[in-house]
N, C-alpha and C. Protein backbone atom coordinates (compact mmCIF):
# COMPACT_ATOMS: atom_id res chain seq x y z
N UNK A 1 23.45 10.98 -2.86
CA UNK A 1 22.02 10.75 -2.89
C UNK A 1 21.31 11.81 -2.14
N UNK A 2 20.18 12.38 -3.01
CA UNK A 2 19.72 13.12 -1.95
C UNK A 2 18.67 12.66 -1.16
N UNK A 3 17.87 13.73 -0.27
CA UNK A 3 17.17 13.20 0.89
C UNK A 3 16.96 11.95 0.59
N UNK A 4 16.04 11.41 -0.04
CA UNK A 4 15.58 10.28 -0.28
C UNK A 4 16.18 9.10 -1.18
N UNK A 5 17.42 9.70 -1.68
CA UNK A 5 17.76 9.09 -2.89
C UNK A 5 18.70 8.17 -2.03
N UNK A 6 19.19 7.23 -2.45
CA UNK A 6 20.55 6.50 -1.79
C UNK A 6 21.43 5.86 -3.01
N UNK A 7 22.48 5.98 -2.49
CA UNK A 7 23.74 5.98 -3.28
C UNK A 7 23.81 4.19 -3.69
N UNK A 8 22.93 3.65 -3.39
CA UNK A 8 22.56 2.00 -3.64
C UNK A 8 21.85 2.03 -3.99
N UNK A 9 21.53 0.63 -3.92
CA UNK A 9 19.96 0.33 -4.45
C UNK A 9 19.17 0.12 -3.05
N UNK A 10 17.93 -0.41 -2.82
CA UNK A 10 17.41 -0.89 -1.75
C UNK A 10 17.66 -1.79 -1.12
N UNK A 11 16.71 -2.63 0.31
CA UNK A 11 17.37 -3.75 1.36
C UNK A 11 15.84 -4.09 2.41
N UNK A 12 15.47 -4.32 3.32
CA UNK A 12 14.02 -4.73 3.81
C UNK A 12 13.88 -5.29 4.83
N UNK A 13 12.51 -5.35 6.29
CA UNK A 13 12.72 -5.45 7.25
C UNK A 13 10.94 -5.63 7.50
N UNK A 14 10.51 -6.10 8.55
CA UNK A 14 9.19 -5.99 8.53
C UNK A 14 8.50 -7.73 9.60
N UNK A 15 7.44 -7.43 9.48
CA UNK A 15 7.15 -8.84 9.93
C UNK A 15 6.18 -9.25 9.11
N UNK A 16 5.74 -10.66 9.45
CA UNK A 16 5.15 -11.51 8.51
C UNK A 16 5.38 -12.98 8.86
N UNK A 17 4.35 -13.65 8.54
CA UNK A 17 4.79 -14.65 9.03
C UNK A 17 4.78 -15.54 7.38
N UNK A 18 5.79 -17.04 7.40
CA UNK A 18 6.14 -17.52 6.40
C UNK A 18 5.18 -17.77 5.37
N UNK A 19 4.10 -18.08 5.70
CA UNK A 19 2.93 -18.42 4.79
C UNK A 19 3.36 -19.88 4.76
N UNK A 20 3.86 -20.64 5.07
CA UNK A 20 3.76 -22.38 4.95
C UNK A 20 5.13 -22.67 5.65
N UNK A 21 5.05 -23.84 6.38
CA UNK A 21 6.39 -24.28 7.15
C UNK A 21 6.32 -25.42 6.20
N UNK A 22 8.04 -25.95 6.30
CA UNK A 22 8.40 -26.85 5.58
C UNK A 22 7.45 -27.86 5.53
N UNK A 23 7.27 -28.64 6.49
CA UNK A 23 6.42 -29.58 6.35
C UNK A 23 5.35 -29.83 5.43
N UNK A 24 4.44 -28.29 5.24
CA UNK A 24 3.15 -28.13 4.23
C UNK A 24 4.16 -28.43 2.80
N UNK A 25 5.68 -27.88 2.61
CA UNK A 25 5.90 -27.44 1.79
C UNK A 25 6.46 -29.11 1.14
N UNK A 26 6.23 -29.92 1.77
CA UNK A 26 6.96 -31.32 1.72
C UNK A 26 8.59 -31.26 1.70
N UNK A 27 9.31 -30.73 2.59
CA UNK A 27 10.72 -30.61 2.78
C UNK A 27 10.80 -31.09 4.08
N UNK A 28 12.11 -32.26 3.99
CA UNK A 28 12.43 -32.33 5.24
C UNK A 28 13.98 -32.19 5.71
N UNK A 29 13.98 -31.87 7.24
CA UNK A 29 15.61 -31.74 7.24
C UNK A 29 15.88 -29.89 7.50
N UNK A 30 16.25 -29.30 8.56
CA UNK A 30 16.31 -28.41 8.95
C UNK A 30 17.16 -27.48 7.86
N UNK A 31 18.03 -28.00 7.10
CA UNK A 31 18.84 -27.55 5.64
C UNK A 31 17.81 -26.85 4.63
N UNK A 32 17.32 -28.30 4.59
CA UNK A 32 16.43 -27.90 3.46
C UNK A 32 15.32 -26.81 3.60
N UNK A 33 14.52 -27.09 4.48
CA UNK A 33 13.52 -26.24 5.03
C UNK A 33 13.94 -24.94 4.45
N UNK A 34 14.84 -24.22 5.37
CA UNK A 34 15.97 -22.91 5.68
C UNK A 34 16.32 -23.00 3.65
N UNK A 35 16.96 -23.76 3.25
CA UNK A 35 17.16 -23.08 1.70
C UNK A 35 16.43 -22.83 1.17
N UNK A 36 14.95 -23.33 1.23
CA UNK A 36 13.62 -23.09 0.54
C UNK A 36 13.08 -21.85 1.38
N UNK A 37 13.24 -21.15 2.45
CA UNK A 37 12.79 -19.95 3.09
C UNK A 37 13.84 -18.82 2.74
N UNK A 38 14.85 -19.25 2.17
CA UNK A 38 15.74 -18.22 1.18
C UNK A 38 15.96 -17.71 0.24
N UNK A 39 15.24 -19.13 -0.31
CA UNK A 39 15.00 -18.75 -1.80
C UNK A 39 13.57 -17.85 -2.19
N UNK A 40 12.82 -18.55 -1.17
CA UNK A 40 11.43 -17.47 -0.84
C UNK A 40 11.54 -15.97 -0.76
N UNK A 41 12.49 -16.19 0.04
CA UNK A 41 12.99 -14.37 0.57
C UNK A 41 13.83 -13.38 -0.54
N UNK A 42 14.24 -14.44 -1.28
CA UNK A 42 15.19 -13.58 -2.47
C UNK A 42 14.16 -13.29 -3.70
N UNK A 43 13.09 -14.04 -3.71
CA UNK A 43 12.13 -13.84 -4.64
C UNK A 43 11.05 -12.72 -4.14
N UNK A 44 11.17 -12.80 -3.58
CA UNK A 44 10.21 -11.67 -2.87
C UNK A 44 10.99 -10.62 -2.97
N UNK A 45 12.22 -10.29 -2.57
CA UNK A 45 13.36 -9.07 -2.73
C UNK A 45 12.82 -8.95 -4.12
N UNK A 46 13.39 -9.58 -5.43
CA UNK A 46 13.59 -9.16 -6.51
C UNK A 46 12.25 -8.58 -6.78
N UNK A 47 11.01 -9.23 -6.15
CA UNK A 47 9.50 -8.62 -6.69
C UNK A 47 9.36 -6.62 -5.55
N UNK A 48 10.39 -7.04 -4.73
CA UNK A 48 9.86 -5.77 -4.16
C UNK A 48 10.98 -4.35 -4.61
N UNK A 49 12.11 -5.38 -5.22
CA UNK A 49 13.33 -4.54 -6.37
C UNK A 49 12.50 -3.52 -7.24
N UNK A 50 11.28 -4.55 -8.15
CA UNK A 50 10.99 -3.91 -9.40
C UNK A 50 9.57 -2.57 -8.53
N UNK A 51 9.15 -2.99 -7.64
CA UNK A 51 8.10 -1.93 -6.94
C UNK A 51 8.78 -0.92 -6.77
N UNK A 52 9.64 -0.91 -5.79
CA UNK A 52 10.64 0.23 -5.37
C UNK A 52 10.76 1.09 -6.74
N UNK A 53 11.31 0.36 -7.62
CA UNK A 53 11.98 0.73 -8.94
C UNK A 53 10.70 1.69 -9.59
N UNK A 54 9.88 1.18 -9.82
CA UNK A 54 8.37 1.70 -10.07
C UNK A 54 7.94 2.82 -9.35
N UNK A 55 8.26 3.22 -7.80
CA UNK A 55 7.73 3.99 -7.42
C UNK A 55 7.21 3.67 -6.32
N UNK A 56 6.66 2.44 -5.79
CA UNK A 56 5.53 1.94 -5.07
C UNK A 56 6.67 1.68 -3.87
N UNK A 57 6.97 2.45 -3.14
CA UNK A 57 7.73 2.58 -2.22
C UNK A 57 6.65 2.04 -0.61
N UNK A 58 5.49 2.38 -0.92
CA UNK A 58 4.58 1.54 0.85
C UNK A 58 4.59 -0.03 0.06
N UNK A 59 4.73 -0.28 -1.30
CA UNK A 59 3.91 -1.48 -1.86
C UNK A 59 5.15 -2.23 -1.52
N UNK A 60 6.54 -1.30 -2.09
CA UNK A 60 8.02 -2.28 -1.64
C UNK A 60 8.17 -2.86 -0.64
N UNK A 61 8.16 -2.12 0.32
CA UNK A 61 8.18 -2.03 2.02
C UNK A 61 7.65 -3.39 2.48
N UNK A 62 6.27 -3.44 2.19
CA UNK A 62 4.97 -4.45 2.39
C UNK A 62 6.07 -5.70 1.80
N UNK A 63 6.72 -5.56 0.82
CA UNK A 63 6.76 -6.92 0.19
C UNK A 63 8.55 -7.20 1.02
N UNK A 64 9.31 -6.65 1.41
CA UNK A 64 10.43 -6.49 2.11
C UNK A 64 10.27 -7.62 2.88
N UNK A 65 9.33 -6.46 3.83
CA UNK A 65 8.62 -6.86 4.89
C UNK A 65 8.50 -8.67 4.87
N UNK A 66 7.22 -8.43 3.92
CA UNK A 66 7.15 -10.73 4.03
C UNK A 66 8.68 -11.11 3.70
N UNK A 67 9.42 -11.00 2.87
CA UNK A 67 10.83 -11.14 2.84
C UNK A 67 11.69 -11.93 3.91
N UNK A 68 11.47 -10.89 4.61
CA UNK A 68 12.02 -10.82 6.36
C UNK A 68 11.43 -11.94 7.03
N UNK A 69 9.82 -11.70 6.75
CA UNK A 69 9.34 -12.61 7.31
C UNK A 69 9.67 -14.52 7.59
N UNK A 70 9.93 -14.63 6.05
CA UNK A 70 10.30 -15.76 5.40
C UNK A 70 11.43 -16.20 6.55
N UNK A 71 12.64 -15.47 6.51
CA UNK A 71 14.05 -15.56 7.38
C UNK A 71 13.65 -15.65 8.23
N UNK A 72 12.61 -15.42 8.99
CA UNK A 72 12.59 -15.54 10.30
C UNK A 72 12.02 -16.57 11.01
N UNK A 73 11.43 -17.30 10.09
CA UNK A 73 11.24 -18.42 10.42
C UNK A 73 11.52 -19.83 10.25
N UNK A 74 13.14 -19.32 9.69
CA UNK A 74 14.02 -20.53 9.94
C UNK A 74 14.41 -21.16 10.76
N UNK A 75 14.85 -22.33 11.02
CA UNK A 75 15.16 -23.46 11.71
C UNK A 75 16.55 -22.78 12.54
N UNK A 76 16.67 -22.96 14.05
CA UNK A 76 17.84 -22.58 14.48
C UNK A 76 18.83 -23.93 14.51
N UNK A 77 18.07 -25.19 13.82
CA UNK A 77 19.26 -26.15 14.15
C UNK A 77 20.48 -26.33 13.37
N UNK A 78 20.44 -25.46 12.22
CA UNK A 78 21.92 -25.84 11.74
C UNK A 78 23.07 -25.11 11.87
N UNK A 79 24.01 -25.46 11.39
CA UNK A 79 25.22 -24.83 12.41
C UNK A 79 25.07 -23.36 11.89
N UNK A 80 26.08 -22.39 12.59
CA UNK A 80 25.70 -21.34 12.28
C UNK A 80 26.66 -20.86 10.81
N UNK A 81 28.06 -21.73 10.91
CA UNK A 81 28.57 -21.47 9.22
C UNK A 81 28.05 -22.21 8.17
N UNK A 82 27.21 -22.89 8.42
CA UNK A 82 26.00 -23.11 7.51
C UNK A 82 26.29 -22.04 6.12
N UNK A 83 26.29 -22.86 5.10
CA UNK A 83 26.25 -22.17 3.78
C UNK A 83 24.80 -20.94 3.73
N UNK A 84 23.77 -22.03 4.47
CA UNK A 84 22.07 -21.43 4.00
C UNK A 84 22.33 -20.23 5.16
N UNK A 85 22.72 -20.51 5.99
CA UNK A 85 22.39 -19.77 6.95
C UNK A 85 23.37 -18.24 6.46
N UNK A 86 24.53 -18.56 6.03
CA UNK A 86 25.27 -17.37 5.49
C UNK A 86 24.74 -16.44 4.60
N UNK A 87 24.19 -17.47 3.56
CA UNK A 87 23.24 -17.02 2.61
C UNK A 87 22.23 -15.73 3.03
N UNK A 88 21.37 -16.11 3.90
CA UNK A 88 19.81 -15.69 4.74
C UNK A 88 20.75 -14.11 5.52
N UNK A 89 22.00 -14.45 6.51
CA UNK A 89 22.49 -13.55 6.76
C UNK A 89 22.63 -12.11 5.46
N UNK A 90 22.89 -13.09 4.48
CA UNK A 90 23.50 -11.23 3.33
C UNK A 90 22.18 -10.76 2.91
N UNK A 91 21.36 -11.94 2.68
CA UNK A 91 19.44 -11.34 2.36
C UNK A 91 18.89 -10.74 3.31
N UNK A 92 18.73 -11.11 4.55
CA UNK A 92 18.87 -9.87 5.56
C UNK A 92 19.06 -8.48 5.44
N UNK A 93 20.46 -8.39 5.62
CA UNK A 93 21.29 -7.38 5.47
C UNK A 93 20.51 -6.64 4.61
N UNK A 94 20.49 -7.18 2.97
CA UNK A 94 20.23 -6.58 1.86
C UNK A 94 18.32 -5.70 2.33
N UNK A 95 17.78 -6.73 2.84
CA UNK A 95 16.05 -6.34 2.79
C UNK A 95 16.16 -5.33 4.15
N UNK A 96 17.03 -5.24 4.86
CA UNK A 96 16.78 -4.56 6.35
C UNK A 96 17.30 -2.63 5.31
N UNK A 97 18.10 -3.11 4.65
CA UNK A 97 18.83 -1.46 3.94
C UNK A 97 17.45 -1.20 3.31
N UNK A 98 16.98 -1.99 2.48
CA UNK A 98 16.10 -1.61 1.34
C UNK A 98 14.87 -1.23 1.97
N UNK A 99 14.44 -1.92 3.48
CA UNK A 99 13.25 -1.04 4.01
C UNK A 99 13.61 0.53 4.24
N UNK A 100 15.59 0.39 4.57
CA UNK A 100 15.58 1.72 5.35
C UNK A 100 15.43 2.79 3.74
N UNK A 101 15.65 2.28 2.58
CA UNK A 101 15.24 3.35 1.48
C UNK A 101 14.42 3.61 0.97
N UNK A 102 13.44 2.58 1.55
CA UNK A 102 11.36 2.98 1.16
C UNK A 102 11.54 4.12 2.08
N UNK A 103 11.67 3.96 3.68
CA UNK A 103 11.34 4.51 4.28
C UNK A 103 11.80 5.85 4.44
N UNK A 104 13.00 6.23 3.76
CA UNK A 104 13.80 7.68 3.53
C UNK A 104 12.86 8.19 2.10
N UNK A 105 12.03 7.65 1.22
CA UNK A 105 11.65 7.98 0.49
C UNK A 105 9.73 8.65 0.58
N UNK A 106 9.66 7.70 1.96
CA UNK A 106 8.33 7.88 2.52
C UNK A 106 8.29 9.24 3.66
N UNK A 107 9.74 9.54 4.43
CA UNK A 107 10.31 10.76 5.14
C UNK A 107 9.68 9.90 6.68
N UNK A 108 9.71 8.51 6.85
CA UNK A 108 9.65 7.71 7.87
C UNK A 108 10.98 8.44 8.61
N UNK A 109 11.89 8.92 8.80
CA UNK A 109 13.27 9.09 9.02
C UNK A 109 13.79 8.17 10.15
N UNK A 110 12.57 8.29 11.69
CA UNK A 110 13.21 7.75 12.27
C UNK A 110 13.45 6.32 12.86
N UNK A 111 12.49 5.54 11.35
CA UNK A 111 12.46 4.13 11.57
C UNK A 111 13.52 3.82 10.29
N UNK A 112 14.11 4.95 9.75
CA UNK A 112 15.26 4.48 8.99
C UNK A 112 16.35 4.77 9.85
N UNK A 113 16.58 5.21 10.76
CA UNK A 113 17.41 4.92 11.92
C UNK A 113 17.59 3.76 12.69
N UNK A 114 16.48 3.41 13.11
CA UNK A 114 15.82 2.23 14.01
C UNK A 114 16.39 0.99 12.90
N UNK A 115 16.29 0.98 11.40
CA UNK A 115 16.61 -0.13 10.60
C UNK A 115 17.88 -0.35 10.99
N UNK A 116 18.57 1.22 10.48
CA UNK A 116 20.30 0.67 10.06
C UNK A 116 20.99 0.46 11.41
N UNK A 117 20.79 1.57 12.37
CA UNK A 117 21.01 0.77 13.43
C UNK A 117 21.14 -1.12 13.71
N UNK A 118 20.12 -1.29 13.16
CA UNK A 118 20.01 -2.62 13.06
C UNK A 118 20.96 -3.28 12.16
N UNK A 119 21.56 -2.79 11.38
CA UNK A 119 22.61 -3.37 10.84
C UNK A 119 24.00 -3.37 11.02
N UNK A 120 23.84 -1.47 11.57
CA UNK A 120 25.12 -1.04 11.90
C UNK A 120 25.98 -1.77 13.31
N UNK A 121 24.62 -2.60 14.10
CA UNK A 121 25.21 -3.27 15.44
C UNK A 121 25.91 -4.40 15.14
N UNK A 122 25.89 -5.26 13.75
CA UNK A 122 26.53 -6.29 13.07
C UNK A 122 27.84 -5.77 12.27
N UNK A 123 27.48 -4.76 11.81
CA UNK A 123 28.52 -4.60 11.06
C UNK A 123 28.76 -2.80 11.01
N UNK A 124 29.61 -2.23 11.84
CA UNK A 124 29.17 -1.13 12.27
C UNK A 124 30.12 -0.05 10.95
N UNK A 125 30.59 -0.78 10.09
CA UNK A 125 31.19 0.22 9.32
C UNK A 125 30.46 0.30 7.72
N UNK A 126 29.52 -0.39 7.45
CA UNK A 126 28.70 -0.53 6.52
C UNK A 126 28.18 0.50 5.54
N UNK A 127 28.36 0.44 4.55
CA UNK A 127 28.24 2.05 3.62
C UNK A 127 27.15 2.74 3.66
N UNK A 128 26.29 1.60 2.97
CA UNK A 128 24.80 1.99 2.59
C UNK A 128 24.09 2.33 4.08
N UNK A 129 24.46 1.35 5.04
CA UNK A 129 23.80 2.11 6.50
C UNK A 129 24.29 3.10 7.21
N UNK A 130 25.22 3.52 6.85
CA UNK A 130 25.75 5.15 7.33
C UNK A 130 25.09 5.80 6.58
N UNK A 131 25.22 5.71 5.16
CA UNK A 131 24.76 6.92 4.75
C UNK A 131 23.19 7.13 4.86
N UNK A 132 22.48 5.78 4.75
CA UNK A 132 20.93 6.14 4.67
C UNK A 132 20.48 6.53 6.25
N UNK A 133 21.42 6.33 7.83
CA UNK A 133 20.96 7.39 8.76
C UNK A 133 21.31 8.34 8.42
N UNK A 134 22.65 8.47 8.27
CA UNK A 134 23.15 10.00 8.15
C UNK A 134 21.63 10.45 7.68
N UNK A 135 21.30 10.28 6.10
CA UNK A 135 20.42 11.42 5.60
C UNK A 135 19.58 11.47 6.30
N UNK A 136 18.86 10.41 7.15
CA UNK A 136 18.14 10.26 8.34
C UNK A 136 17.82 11.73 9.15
N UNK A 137 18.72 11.17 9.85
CA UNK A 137 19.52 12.20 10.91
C UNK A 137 19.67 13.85 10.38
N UNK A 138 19.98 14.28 9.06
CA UNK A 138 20.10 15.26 8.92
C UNK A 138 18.26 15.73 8.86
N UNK A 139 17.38 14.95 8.07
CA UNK A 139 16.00 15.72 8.23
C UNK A 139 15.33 15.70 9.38
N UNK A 140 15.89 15.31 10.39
CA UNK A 140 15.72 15.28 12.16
C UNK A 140 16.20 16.29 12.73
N UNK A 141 16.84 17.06 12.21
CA UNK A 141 17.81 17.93 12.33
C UNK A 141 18.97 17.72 13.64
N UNK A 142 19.45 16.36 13.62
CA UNK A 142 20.19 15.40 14.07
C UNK A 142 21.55 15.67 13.33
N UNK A 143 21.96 17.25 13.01
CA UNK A 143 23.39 17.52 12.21
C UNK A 143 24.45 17.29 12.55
N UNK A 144 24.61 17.17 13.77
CA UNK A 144 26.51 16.47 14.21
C UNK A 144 26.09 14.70 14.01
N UNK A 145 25.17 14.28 14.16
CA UNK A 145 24.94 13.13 13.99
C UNK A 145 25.13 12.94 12.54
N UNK A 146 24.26 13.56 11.82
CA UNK A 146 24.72 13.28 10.13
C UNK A 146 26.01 13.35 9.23
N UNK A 147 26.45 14.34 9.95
CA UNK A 147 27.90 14.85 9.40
C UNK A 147 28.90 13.52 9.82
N UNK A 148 28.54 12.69 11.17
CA UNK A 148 29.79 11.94 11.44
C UNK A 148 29.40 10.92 10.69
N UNK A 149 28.10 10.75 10.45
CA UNK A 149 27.99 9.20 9.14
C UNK A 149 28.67 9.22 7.93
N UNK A 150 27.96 10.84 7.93
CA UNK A 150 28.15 10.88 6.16
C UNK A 150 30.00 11.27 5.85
N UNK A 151 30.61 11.70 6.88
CA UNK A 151 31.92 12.06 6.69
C UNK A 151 33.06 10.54 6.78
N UNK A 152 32.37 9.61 7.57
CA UNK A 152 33.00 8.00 7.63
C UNK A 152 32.59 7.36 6.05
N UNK A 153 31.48 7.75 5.58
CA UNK A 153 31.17 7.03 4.34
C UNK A 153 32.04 7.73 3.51
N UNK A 154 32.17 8.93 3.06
CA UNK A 154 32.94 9.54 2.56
C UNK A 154 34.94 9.21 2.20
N UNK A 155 34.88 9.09 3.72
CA UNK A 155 36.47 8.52 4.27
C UNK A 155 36.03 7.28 3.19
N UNK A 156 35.62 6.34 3.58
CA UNK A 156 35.71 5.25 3.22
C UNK A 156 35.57 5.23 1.77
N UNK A 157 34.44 5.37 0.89
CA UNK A 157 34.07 5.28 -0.28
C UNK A 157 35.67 6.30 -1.17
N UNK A 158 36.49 7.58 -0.64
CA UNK A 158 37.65 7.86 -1.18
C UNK A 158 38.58 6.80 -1.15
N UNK A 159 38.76 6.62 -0.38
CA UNK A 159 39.86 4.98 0.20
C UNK A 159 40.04 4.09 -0.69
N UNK A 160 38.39 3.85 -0.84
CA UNK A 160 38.53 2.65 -2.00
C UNK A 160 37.63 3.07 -3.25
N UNK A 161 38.06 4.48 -3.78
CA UNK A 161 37.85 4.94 -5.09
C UNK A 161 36.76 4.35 -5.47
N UNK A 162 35.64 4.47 -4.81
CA UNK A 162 34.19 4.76 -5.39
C UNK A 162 33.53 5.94 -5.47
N UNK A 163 33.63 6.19 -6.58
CA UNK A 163 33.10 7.78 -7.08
C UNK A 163 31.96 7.72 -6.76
N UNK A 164 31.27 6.92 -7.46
CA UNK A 164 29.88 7.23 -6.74
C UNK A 164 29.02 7.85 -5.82
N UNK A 165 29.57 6.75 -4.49
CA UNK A 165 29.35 7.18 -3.71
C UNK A 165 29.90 8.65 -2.75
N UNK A 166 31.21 8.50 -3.06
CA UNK A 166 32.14 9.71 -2.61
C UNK A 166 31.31 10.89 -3.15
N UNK A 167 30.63 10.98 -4.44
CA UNK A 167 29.99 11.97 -4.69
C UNK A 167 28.21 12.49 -4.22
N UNK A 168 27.84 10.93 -3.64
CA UNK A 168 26.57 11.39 -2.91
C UNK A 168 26.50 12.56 -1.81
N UNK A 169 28.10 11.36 -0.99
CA UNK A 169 28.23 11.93 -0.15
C UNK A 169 28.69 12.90 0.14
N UNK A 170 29.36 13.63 -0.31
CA UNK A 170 29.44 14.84 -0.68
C UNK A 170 28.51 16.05 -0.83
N UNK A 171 27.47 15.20 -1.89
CA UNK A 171 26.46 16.08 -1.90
C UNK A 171 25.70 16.25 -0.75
N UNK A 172 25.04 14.98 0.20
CA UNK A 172 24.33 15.32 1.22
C UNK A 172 25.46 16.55 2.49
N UNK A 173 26.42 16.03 2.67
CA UNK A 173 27.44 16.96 3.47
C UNK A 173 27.42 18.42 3.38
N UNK A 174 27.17 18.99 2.02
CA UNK A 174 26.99 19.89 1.85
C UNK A 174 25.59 20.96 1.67
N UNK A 175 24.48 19.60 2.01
CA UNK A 175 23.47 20.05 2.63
C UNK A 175 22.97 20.44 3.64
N UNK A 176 23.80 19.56 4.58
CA UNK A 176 23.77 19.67 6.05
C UNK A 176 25.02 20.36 6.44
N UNK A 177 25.95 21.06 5.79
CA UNK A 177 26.45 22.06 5.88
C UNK A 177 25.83 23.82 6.35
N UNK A 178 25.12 23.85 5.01
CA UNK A 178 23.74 24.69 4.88
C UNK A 178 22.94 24.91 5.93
N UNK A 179 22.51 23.47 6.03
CA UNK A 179 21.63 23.50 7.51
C UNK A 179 22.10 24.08 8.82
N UNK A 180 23.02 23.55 8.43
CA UNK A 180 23.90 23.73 10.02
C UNK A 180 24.11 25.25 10.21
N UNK A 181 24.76 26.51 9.10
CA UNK A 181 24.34 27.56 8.93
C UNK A 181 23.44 28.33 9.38
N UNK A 182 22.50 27.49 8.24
CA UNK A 182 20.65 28.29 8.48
C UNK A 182 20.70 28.29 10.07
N UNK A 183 21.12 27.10 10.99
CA UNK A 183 20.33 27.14 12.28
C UNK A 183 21.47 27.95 13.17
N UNK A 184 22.87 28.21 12.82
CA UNK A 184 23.40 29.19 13.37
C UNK A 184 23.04 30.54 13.23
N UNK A 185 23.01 30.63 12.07
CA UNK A 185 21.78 32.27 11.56
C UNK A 185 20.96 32.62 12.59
N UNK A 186 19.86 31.40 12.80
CA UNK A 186 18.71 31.73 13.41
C UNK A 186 18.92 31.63 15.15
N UNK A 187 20.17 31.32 15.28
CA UNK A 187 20.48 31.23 17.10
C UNK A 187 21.08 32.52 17.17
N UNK A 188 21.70 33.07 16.02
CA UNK A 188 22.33 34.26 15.94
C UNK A 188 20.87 35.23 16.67
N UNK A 189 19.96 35.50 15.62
CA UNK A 189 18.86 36.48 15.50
C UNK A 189 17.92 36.06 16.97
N UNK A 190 18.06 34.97 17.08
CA UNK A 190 17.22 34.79 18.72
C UNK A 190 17.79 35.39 19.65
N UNK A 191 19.15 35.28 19.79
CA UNK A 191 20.07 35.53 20.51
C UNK A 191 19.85 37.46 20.63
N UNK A 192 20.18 37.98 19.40
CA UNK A 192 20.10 39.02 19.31
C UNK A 192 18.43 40.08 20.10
N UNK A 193 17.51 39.11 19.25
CA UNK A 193 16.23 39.44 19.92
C UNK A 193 15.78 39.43 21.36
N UNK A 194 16.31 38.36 21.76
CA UNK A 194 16.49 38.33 23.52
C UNK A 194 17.25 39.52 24.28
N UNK A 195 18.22 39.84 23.74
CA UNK A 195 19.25 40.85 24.29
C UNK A 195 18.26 42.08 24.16
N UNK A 196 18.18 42.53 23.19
CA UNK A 196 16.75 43.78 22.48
C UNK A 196 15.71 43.71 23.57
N UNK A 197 15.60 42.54 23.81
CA UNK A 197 13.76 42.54 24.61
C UNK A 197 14.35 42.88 26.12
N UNK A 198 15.69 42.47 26.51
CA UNK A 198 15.96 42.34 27.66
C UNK A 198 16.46 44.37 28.12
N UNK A 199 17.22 44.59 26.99
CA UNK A 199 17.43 45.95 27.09
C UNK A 199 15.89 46.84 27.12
N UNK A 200 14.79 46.79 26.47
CA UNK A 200 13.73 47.46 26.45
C UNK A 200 12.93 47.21 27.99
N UNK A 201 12.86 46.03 28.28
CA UNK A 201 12.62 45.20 29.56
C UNK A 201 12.81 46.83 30.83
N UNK A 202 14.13 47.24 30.45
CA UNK A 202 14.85 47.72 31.74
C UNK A 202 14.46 49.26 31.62
C-alpha cells in the first residue's frame, strides 16, 4: 500500500456520545442494552465503509468516530467473556484501524500513530496496525521506526503466504529504502559543506 493506501480495508476511533441510552431505547438488562450499542456501531462502520470507499475520508472518520462512540457507552456489568462484549472488542479493533486509514489518507500521520498504538498495546503483533504506522512513521521521517514495522509485517504476512500483503509491504520498504538514501546523500553533502566552510574559515 502506498502512502495512503493500506493493504486492508479501513477500522475507526473518535468520540461521540451514544445518541440514546438503553432505557430511551426501551431495552432492559445490561446484555441487551450493550447488543443494541453493537449493532449500532456495526451499522455505522458499514455506512462509514461505503464513505471511505467514495472518497469522503473527513466524512468516514466523522462517522467511525460516532461508531466508537456507541462502544463506549456500554454497560461495564457484564462479564468480560461476554459474547457482546467480545463482539464490541473486534468492532473496536476494526473502527480504531479504519480511523488510522482516513487519517493516512488525510497525511494526519501522527494521530495514525497515536490510533494503532492503540491497538498495537492489545495486540502488539497485528498486521494492519504495523503497517498503517510503519507508513506513518516513514512520512515523519521516523525511518528505523518504519522499516521495523514494515519488515515484522512482511516476516509475518511471508509466513503465512499472504501475497498481498507481503507485496505492499514490500513496496512501502522500498520506499523508505530510498528515503533513507536521499537523507544519507544529503548528510553526505552537509557534511562535506561544513568541512569546505571550515577549511576557507582558516
Amino acid at each position: 500500500a502506498a502512502a495512503g493506501k493500506a493493504p486492508m480495508s479501513p477500522s475507526g476511533g473518535g468520540g461521540g456520545a451514544a445518541g440514546g441510552s438503553g432505557e430511551e431505547l426501551g431495552i432492559s438488562g445490561a446484555r441487551g442494552i450493550n447488543q443494541v450499542l453493537v449493532e449500532a456501531a456495526t451499522a455505522q462502520k458499514v455506512k462509514a465503509n461505503r464513505l471511505f470507499k467514495d472518497g469522503g475520508h473527513a466524512e468516514a472518520r466523522e462517522a467511525y468516530s460516532k461508531a466508537l462512540g456507541y462502544l463506549r457507552t456500554m454497560s461495564r456489568r457484564t462479564e468480560e467473556e461476554d459474547e457482546v462484549c467480545e463482539q464490541a472488542q473486534a468492532v473496536r479493533v476494526a473502527l480504531l484501524l479504519n480511523l488510522a486509514a482516513c487519517d493516512l489518507k488525510t497525511g494526519d500521520y501522527a494521530r495514525v500513530i497515536e490510533t494503532c498504538n492503540t491497538v498495537l498495546d492489545d495486540q502488539p503483533d497485528h498486521q494492519k496496525a504495523l503497517y498503517r504506522r510503519g507508513v506513518a512513521c516513514s512520512h515523519l521521517g521516523r525511518l528505523d521506526a518504519a522499516s521495523a514495522d514494515l519488515r515484522k509485517v512482511l516476516k509475518t504476512a511471508e509466513s503465512e503466504g499472504d501475497a498481498a500483503t507481503a507485496r505492499d509491504a514490500r513496496r512501502e520498504l522500498a520506499r523508505v529504502k530510498k528515503l533513507v538514501e536521499a537523507q544519507r546523500q544529503e548528510d553526505r553533502a552537509f557534511a562535506r559543506r561544513m568541512i569546505g566552510g571550515a577549511g576557507a574559515s582558516e
